[in-house]
PDB file of N, CA and C in Angstrom:
ATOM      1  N   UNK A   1     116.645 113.000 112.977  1.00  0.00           N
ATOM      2  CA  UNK A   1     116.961 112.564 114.312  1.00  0.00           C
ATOM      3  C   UNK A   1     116.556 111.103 114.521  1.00  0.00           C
ATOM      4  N   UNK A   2     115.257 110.922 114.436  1.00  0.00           N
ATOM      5  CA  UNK A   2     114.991 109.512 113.967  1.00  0.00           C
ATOM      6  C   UNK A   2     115.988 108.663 113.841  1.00  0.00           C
ATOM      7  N   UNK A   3     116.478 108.461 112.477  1.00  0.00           N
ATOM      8  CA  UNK A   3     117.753 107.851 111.648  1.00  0.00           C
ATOM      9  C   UNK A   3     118.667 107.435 112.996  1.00  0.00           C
ATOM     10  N   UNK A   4     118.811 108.036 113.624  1.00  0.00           N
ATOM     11  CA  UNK A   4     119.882 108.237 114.757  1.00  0.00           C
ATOM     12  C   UNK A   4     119.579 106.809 115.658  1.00  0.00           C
ATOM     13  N   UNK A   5     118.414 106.591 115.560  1.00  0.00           N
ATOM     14  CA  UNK A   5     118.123 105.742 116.960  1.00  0.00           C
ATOM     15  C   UNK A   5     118.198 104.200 116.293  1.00  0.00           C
ATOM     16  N   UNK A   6     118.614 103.174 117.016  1.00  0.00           N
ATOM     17  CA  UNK A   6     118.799 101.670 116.371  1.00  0.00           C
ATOM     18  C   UNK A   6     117.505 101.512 116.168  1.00  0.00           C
ATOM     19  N   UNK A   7     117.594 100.925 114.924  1.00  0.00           N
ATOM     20  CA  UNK A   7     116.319  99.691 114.365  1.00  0.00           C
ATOM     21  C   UNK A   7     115.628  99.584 114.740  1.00  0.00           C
ATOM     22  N   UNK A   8     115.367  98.679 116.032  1.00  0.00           N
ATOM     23  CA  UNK A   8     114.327  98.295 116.681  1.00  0.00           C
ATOM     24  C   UNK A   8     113.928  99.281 117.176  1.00  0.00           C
ATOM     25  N   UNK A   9     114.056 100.413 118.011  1.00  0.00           N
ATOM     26  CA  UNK A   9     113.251 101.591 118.845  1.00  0.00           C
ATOM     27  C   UNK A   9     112.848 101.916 117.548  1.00  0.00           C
ATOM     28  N   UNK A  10     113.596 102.667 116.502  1.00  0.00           N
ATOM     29  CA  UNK A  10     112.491 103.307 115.334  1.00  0.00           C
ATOM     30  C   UNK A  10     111.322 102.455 114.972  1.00  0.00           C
ATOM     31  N   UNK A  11     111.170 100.931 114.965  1.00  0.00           N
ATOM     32  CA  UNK A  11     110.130 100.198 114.725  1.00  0.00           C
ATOM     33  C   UNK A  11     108.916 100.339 115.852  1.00  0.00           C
ATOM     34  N   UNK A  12     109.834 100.332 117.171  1.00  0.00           N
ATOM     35  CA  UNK A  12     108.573 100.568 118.329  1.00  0.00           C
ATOM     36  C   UNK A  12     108.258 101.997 118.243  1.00  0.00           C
ATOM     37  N   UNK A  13     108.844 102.977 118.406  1.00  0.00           N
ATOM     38  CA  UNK A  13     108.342 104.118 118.248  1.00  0.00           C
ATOM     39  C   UNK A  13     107.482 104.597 117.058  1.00  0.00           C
ATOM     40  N   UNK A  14     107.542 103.552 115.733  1.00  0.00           N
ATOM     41  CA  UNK A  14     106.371 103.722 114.729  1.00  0.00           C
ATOM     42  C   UNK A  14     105.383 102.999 115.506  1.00  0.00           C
ATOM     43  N   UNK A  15     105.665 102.069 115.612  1.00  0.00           N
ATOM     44  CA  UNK A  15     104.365 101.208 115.805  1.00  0.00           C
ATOM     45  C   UNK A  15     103.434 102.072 117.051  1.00  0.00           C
ATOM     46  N   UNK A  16     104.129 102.526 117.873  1.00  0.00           N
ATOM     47  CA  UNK A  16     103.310 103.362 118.745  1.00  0.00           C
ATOM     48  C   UNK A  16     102.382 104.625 118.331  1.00  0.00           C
ATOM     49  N   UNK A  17     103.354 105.071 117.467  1.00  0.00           N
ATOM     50  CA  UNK A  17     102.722 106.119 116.858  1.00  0.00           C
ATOM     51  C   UNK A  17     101.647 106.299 116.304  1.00  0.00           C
ATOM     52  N   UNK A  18     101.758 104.710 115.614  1.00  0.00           N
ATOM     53  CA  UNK A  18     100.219 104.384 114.383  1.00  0.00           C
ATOM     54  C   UNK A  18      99.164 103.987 115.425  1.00  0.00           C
ATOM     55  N   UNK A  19      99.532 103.478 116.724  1.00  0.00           N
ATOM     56  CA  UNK A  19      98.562 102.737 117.183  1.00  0.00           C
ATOM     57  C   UNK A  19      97.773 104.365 117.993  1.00  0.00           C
ATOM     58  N   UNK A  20      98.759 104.997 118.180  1.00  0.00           N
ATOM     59  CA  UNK A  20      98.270 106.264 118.876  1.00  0.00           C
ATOM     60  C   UNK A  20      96.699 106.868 117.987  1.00  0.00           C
ATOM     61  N   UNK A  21      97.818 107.111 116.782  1.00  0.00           N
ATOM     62  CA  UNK A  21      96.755 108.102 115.518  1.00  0.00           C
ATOM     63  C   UNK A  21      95.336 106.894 115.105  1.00  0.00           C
ATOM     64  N   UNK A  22      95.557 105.553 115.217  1.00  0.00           N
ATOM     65  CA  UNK A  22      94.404 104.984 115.486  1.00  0.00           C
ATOM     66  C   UNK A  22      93.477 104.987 116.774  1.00  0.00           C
ATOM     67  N   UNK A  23      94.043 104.987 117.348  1.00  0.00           N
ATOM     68  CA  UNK A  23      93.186 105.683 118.654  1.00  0.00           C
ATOM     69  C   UNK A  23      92.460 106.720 119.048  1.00  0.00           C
ATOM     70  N   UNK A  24      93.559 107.678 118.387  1.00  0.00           N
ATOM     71  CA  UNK A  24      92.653 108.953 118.439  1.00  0.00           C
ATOM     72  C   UNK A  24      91.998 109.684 117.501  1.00  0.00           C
ATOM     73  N   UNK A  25      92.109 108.881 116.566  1.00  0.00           N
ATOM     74  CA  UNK A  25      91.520 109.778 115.628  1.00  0.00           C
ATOM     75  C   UNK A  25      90.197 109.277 114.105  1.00  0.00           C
ATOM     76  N   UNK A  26      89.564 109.757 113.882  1.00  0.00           N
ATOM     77  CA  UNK A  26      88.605 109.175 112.892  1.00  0.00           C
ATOM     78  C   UNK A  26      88.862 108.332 111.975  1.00  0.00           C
ATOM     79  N   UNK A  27      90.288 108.791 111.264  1.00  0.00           N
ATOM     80  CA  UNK A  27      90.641 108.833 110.165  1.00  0.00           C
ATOM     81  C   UNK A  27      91.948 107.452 110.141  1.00  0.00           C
ATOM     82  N   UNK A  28      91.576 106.530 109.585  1.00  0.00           N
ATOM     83  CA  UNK A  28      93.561 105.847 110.214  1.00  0.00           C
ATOM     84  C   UNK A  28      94.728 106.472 108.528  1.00  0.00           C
ATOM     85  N   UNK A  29      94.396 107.216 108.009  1.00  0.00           N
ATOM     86  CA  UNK A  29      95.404 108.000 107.402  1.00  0.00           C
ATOM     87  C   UNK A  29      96.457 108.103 107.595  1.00  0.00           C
ATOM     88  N   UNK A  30      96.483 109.280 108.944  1.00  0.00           N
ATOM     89  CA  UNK A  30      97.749 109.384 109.200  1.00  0.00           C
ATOM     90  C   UNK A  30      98.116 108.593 110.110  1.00  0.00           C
ATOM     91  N   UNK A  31      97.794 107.294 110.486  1.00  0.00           N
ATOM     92  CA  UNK A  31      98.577 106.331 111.126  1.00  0.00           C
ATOM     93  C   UNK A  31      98.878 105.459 109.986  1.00  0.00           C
ATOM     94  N   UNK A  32      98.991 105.193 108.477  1.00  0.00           N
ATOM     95  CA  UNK A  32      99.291 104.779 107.480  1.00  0.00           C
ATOM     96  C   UNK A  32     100.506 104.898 107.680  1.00  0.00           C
ATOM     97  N   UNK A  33     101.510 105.861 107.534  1.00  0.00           N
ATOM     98  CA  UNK A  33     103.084 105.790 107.494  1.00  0.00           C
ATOM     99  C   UNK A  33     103.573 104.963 108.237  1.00  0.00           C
ATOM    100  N   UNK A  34     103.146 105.112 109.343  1.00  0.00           N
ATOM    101  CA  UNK A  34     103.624 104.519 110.741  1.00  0.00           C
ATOM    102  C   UNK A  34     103.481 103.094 110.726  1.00  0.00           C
ATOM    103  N   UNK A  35     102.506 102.529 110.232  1.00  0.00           N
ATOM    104  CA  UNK A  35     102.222 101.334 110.366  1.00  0.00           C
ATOM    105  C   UNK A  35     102.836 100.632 108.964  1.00  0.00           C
ATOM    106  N   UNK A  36     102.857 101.107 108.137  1.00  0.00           N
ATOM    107  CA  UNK A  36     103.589 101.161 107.204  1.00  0.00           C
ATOM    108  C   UNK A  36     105.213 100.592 107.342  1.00  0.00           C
ATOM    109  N   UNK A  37     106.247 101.201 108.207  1.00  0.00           N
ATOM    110  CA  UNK A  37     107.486 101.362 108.565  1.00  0.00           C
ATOM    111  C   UNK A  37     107.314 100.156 109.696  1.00  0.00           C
ATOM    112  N   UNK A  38     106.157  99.921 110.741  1.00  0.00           N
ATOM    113  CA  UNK A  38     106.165  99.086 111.601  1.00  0.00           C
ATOM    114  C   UNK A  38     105.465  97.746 111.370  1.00  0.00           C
ATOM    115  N   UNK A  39     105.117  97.368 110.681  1.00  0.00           N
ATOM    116  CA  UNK A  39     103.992  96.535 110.602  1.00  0.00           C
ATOM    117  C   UNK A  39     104.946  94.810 110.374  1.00  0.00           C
ATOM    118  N   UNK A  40     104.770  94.333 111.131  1.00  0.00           N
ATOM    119  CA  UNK A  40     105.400  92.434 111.025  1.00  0.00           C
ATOM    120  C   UNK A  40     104.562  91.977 110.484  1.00  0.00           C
ATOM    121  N   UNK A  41     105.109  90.748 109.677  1.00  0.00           N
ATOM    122  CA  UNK A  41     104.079  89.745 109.523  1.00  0.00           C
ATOM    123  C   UNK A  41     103.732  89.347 110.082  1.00  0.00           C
ATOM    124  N   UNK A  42     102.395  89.209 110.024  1.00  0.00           N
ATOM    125  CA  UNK A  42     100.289  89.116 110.638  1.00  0.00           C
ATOM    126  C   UNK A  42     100.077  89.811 111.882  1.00  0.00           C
ATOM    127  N   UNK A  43     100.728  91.044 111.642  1.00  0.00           N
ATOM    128  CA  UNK A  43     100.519  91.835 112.854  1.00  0.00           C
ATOM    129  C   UNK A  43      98.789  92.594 112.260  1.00  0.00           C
ATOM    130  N   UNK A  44      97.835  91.701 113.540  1.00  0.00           N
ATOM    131  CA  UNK A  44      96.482  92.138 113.191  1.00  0.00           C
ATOM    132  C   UNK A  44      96.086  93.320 113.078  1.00  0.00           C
ATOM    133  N   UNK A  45      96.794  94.270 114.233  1.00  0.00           N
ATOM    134  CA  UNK A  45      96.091  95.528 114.214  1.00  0.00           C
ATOM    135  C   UNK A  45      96.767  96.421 113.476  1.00  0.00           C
ATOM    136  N   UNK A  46      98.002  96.410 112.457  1.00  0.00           N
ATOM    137  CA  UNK A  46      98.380  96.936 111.541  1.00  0.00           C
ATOM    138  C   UNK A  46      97.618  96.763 110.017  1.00  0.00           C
ATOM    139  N   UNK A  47      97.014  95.393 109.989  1.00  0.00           N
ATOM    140  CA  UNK A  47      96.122  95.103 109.327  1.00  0.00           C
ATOM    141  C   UNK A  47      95.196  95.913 108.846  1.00  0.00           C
ATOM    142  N   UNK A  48      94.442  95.936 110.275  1.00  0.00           N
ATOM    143  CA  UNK A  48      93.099  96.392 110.004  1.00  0.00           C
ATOM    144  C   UNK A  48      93.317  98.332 109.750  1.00  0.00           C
ATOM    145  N   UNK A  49      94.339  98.878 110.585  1.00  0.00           N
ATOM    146  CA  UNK A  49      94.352  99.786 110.040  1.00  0.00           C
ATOM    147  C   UNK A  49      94.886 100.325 108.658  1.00  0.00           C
ATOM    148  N   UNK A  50      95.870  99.280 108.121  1.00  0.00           N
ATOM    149  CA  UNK A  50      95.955  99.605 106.335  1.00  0.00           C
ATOM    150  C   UNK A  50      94.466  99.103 105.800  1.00  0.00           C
ATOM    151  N   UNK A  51      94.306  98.389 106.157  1.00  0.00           N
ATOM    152  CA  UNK A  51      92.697  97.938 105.172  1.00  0.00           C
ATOM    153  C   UNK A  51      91.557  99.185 105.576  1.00  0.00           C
ATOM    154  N   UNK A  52      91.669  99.901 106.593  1.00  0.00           N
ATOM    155  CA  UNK A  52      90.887 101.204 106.990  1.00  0.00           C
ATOM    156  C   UNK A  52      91.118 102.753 106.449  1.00  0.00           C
ATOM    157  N   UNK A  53      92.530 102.422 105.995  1.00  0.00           N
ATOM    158  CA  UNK A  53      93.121 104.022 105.654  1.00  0.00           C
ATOM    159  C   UNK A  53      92.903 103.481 103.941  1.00  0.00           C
ATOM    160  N   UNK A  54      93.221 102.623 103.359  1.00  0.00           N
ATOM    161  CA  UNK A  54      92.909 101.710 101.966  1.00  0.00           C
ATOM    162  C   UNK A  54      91.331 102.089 101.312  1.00  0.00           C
ATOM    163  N   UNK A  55      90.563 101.556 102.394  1.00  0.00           N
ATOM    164  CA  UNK A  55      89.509 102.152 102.243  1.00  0.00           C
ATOM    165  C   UNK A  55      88.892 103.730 102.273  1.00  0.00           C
ATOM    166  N   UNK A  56      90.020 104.351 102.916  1.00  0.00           N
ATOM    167  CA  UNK A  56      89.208 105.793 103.488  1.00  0.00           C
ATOM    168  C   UNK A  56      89.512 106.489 102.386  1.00  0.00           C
ATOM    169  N   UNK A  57      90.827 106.359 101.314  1.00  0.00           N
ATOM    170  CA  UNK A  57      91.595 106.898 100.175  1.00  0.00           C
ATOM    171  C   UNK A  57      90.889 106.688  98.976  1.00  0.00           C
ATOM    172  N   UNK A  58      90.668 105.543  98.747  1.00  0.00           N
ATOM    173  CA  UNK A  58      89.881 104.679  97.332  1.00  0.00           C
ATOM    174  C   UNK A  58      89.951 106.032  96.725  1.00  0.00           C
ATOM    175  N   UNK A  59      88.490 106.378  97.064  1.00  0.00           N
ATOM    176  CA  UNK A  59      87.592 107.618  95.963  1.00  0.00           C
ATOM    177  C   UNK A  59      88.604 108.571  95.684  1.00  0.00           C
ATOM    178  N   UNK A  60      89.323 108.973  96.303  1.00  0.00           N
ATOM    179  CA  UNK A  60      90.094 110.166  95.741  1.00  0.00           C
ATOM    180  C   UNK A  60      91.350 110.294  95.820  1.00  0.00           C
ATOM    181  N   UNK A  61      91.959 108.737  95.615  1.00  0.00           N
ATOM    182  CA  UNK A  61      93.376 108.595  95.564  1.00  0.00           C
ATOM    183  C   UNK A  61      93.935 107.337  95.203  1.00  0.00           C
ATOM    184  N   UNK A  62      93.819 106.124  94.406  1.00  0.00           N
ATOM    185  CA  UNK A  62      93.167 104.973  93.781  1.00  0.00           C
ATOM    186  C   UNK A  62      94.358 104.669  94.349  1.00  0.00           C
ATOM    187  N   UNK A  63      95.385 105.147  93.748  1.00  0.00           N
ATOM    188  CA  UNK A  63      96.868 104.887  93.371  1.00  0.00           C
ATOM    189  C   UNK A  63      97.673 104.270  95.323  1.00  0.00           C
ATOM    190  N   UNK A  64      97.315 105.638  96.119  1.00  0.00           N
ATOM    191  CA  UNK A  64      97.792 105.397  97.551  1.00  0.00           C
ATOM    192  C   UNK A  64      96.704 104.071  97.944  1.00  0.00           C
ATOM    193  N   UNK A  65      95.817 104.051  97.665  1.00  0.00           N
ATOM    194  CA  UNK A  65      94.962 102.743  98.049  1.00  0.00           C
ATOM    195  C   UNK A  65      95.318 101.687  97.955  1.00  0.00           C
ATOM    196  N   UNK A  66      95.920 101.148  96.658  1.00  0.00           N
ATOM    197  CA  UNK A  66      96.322 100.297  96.248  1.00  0.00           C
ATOM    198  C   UNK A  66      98.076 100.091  96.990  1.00  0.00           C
ATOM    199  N   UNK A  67      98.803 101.494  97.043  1.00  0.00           N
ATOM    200  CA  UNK A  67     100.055 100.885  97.649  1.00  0.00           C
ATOM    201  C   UNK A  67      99.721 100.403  99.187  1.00  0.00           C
ATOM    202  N   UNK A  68      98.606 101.068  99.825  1.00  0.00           N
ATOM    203  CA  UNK A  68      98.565 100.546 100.952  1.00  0.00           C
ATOM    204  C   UNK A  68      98.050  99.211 101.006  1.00  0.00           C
ATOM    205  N   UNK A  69      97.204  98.863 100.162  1.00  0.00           N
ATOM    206  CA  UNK A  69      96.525  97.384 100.071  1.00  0.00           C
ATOM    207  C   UNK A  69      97.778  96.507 100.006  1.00  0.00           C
ATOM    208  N   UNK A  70      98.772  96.760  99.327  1.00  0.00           N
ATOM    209  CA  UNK A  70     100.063  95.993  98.610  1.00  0.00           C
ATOM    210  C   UNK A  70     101.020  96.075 100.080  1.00  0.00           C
ATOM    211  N   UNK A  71     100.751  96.889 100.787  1.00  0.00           N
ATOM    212  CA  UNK A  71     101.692  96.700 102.067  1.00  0.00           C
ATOM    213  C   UNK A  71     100.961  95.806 103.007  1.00  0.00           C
ATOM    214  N   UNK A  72      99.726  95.936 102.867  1.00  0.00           N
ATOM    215  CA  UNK A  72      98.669  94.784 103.872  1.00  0.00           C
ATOM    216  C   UNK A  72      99.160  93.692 103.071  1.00  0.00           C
ATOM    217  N   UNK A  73      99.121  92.860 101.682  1.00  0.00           N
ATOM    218  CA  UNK A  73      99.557  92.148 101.740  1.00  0.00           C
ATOM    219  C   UNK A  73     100.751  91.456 101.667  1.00  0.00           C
ATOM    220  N   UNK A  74     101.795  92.441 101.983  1.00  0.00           N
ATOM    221  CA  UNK A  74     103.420  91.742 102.630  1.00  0.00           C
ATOM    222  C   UNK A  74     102.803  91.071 103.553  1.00  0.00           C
ATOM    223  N   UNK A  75     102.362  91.812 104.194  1.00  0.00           N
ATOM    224  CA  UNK A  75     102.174  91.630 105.676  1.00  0.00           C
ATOM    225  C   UNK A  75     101.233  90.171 106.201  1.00  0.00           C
ATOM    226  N   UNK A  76     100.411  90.106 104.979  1.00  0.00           N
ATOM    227  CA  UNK A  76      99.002  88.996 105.114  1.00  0.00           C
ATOM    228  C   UNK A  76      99.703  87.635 105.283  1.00  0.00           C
ATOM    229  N   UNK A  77      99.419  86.983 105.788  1.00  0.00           N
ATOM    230  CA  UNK A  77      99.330  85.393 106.103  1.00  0.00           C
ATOM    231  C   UNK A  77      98.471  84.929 104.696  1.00  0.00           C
ATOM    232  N   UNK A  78      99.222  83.847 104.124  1.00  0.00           N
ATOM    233  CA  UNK A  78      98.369  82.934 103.275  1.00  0.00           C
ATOM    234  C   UNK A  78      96.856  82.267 103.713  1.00  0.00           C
ATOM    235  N   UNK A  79      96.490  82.811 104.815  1.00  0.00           N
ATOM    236  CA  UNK A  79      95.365  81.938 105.713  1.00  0.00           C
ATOM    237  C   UNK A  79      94.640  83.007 106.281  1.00  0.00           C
ATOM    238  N   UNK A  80      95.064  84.189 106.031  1.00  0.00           N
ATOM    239  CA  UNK A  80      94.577  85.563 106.658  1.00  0.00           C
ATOM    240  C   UNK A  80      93.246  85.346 105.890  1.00  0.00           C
ATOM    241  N   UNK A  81      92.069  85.845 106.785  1.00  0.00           N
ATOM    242  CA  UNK A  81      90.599  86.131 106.241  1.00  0.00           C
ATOM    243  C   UNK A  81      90.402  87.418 105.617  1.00  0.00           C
ATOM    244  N   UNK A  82      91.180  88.253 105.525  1.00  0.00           N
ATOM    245  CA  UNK A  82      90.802  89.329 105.054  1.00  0.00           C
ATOM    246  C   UNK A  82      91.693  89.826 103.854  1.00  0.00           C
ATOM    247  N   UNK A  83      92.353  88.235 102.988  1.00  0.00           N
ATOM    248  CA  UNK A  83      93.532  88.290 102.135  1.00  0.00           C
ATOM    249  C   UNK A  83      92.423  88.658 100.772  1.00  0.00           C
ATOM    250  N   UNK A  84      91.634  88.622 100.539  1.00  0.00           N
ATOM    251  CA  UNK A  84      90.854  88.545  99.624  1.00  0.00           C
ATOM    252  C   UNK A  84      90.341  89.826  99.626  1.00  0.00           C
ATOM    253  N   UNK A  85      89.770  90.475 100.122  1.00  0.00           N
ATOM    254  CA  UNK A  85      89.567  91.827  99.877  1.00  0.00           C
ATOM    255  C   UNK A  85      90.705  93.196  99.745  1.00  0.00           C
ATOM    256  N   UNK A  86      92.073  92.688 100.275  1.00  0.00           N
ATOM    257  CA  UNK A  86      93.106  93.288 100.173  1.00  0.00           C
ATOM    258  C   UNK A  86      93.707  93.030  98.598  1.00  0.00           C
ATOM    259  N   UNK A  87      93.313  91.938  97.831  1.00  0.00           N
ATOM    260  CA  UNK A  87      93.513  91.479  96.988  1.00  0.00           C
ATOM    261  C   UNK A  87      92.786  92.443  95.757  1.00  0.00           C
ATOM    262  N   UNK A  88      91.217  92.454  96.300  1.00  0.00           N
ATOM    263  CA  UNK A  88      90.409  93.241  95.398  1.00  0.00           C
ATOM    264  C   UNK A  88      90.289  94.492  94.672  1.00  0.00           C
ATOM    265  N   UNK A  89      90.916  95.435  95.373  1.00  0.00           N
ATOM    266  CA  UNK A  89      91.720  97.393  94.952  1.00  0.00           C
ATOM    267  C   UNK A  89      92.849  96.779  94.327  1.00  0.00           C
ATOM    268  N   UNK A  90      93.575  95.762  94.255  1.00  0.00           N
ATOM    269  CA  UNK A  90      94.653  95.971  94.042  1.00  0.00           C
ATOM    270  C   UNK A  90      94.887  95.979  91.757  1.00  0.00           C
ATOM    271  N   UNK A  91      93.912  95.607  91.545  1.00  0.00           N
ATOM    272  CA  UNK A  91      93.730  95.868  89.963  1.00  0.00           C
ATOM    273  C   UNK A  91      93.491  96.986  89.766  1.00  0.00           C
ATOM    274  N   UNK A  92      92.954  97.559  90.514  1.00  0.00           N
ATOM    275  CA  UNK A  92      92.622  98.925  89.930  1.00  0.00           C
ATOM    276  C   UNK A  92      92.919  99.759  88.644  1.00  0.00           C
ATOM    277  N   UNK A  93      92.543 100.295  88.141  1.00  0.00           N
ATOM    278  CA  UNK A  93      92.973 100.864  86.757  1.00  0.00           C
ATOM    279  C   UNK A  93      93.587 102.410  86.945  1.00  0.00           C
ATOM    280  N   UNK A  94      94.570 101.914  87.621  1.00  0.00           N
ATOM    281  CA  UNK A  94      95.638 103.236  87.823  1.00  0.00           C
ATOM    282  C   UNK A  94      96.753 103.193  86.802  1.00  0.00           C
ATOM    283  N   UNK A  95      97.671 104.379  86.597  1.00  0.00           N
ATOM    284  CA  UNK A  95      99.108 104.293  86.285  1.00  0.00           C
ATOM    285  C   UNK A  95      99.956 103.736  87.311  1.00  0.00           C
ATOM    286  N   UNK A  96     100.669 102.573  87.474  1.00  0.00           N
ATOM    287  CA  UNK A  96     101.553 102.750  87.939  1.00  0.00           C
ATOM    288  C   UNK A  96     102.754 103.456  88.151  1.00  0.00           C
ATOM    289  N   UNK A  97     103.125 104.425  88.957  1.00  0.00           N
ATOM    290  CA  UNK A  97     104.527 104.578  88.350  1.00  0.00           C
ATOM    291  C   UNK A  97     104.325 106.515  88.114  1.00  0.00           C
ATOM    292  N   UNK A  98     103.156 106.160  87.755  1.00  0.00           N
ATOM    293  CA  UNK A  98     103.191 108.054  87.201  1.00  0.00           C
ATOM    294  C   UNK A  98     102.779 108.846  88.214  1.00  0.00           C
ATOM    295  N   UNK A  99     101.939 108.160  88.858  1.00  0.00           N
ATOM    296  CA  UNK A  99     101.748 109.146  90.473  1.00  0.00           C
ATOM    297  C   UNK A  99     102.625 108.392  91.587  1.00  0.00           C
ATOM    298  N   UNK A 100     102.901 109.470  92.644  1.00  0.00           N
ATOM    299  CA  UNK A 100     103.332 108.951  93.612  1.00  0.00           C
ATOM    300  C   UNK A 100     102.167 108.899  94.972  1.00  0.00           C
ATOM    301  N   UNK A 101     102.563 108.249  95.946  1.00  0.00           N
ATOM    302  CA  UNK A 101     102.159 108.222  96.546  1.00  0.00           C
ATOM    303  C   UNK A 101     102.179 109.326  98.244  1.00  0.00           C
ATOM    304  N   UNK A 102     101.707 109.500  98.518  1.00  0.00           N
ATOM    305  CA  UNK A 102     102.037 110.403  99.455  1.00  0.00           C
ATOM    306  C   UNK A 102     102.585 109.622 101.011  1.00  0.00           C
ATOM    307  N   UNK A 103     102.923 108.159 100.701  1.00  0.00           N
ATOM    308  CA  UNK A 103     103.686 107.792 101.817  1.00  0.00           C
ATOM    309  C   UNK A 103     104.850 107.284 101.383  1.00  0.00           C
ATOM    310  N   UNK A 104     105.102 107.974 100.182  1.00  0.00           N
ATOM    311  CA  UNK A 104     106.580 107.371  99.367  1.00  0.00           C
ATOM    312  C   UNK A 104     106.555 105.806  99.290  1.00  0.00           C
ATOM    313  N   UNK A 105     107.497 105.124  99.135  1.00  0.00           N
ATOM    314  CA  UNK A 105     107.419 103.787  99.114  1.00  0.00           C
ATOM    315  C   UNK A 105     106.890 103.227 100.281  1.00  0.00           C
ATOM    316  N   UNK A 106     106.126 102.079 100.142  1.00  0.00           N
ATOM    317  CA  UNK A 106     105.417 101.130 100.664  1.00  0.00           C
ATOM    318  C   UNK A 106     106.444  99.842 101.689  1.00  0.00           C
ATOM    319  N   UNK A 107     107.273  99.673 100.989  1.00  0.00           N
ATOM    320  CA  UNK A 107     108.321  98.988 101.970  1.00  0.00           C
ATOM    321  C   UNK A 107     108.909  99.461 103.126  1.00  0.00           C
ATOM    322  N   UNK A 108     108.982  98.949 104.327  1.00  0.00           N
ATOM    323  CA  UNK A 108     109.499  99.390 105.443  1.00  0.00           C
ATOM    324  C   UNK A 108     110.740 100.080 104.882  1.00  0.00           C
ATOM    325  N   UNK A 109     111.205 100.586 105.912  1.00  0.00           N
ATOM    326  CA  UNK A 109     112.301 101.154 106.288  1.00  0.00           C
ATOM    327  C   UNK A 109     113.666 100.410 106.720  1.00  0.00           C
ATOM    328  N   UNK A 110     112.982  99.962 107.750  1.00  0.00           N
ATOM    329  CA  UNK A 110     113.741  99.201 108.584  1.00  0.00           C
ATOM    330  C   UNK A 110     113.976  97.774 108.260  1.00  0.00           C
ATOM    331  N   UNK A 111     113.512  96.921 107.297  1.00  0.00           N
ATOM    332  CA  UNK A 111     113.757  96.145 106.404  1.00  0.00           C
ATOM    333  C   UNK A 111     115.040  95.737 105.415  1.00  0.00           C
TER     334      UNK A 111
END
């Protein structure tokens, strides 16, 4: 149903969504997709919640860590302060390729 609605509302209606599940909830996980599909370049508070759900995954999911780090930095400004630690998971000593991720690809949607 989604699919159905133009471009831009599916972008606001993610972006709402993520900002929701960051709001309410401990975890910014499941506001990962959302922000994911919505996120502009140097949009701050999409930022901080991939660099929060990035972090919350590490230990027991290297692979989703790293795609989310890799979507923070589409998103990063060359001047962004927090380009360097988004930078840092991203070596990680994973397979690429052999696991998936549980937010499917990392590139918007709506892109």
């Amino acid at each position: 149903m989604i699919e159905t609605l133009a471009p831009p509302i599916r972008l606001a209606l993610h972006r709402e969504a993520g900002q929701m599940f960051l709001a309410s909830r401990d975890s910014a996980v499941p506001a990962a997709p959302h922000l994911i599909k919505s996120a502009l370049p140097g949009d701050a508070d999409a930022l901080r919640g991939l660099d929060r759900a990035a972090r919350e995954v590490l230990a027991f999911s290297p692979q989703t860590s790293v795609d989310l780090s890799m979507r923070a930095l589409e998103i990063s400004g060359p001047a962004d302060p927090g380009r360097f630690d988004r930078v840092a998971p991203a070596p990680c000593p994973v397979h690429h390729g052999s696991r998936s991720s549980p937010y499917g690809s990392t590139r918007s949607a709506t892109r």
